[in-house]
Protein backbone atom coordinates (compact mmCIF):
# COMPACT_ATOMS: atom_id res chain seq x y z
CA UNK A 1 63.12 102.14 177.62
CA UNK A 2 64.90 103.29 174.66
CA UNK A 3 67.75 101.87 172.87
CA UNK A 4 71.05 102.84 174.41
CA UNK A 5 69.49 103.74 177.95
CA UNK A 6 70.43 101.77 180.64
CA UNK A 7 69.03 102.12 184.06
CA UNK A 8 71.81 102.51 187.04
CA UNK A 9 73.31 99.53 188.34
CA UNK A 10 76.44 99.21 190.96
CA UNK A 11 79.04 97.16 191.12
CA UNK A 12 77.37 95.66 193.37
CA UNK A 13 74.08 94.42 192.39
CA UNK A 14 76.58 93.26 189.52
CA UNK A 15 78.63 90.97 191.74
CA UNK A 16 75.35 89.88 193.18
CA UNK A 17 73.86 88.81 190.50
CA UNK A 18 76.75 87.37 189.33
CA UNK A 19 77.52 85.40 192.31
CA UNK A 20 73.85 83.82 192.28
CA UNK A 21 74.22 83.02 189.11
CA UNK A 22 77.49 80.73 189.07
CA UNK A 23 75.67 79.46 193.24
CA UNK A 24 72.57 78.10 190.65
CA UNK A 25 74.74 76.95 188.57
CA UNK A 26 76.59 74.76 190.36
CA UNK A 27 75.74 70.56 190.56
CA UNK A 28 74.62 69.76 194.52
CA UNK A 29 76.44 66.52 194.40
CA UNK A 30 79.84 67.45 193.80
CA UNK A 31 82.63 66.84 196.41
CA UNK A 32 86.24 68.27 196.33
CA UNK A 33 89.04 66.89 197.40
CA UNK A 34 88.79 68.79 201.06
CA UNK A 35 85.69 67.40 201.70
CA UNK A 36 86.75 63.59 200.35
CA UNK A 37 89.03 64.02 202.97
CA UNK A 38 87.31 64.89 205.68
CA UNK A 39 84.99 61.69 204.75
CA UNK A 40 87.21 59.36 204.52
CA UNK A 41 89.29 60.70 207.06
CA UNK A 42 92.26 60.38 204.63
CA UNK A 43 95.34 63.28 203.41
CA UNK A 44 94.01 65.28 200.26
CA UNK A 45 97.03 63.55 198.37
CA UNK A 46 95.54 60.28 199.02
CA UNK A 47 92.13 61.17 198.49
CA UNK A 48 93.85 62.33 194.58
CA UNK A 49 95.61 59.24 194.08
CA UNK A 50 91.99 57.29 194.95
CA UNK A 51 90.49 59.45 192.67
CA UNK A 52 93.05 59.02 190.06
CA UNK A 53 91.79 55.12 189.86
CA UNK A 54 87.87 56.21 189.76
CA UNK A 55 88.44 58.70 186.91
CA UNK A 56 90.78 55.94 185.04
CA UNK A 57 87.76 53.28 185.71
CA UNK A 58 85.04 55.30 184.68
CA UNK A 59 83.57 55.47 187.70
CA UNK A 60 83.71 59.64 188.82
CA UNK A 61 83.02 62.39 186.81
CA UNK A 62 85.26 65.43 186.89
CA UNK A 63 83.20 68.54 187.07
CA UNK A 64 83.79 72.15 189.32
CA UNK A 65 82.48 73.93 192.34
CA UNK A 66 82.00 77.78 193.43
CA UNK A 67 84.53 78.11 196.90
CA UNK A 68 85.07 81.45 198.80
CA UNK A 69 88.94 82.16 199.51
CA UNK A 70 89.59 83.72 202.26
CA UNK A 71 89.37 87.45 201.24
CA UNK A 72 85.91 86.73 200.46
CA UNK A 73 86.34 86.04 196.58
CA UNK A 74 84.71 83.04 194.59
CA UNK A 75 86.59 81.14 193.20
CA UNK A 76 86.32 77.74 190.83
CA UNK A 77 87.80 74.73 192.37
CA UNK A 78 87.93 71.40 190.92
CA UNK A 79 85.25 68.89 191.93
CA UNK A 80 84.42 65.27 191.33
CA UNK A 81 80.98 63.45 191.51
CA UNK A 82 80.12 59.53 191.08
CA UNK A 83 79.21 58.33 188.21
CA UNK A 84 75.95 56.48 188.37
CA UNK A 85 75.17 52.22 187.50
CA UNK A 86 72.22 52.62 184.95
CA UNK A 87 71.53 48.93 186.02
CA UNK A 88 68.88 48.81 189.69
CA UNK A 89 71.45 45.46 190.62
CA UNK A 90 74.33 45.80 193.51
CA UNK A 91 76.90 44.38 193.90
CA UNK A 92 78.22 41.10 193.17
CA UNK A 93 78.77 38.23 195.75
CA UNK A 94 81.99 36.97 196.12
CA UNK A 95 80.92 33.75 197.72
């Protein structure tokens, strides 16, 4: 191939490859706020607030995640994930 040529590409092999890109791209373990909800069976305003205090602590790490919107766009939504003990112990006994 010489320099300057470029072999055809659509639009949408762009998008495509695009879109697979950003789905690789994204970390498995993150949850937004929809889905918190639907866990803990909670409103998405209380499932903030809760996060609020896990974010303040230390304890969840804010991070994003790929959605589709309804007309069939991605789009970047925010997303939270825990954060981890290094330490193999539980938790403590309150006895």
């Amino acid at each position: 191939m010489e320099f300057g040529v470029m072999t055809q590409i659509n639009v949408q092999e762009w998008l495509d490859a695009l879109e697979k890109a950003a789905y690789y791209a994204e970390d498995p373990e993150a949850v937004g706020t929809d889905e918190l909800a639907k866990i803990w069976g909670i409103s998405q305003a209380l499932v903030r607030k809760r996060l609020r205090i896990l974010l303040d602590k230390g304890l969840a790490i804010p991070t994003s995640k790929k959605r589709r919107t309804i007309d069939g766009r991605l789009s970047t939504v925010p997303a939270y994930k825990l954060k981890l003990s290094t330490s193999n112990k539980g938790p403590k006994s309150r006895r």
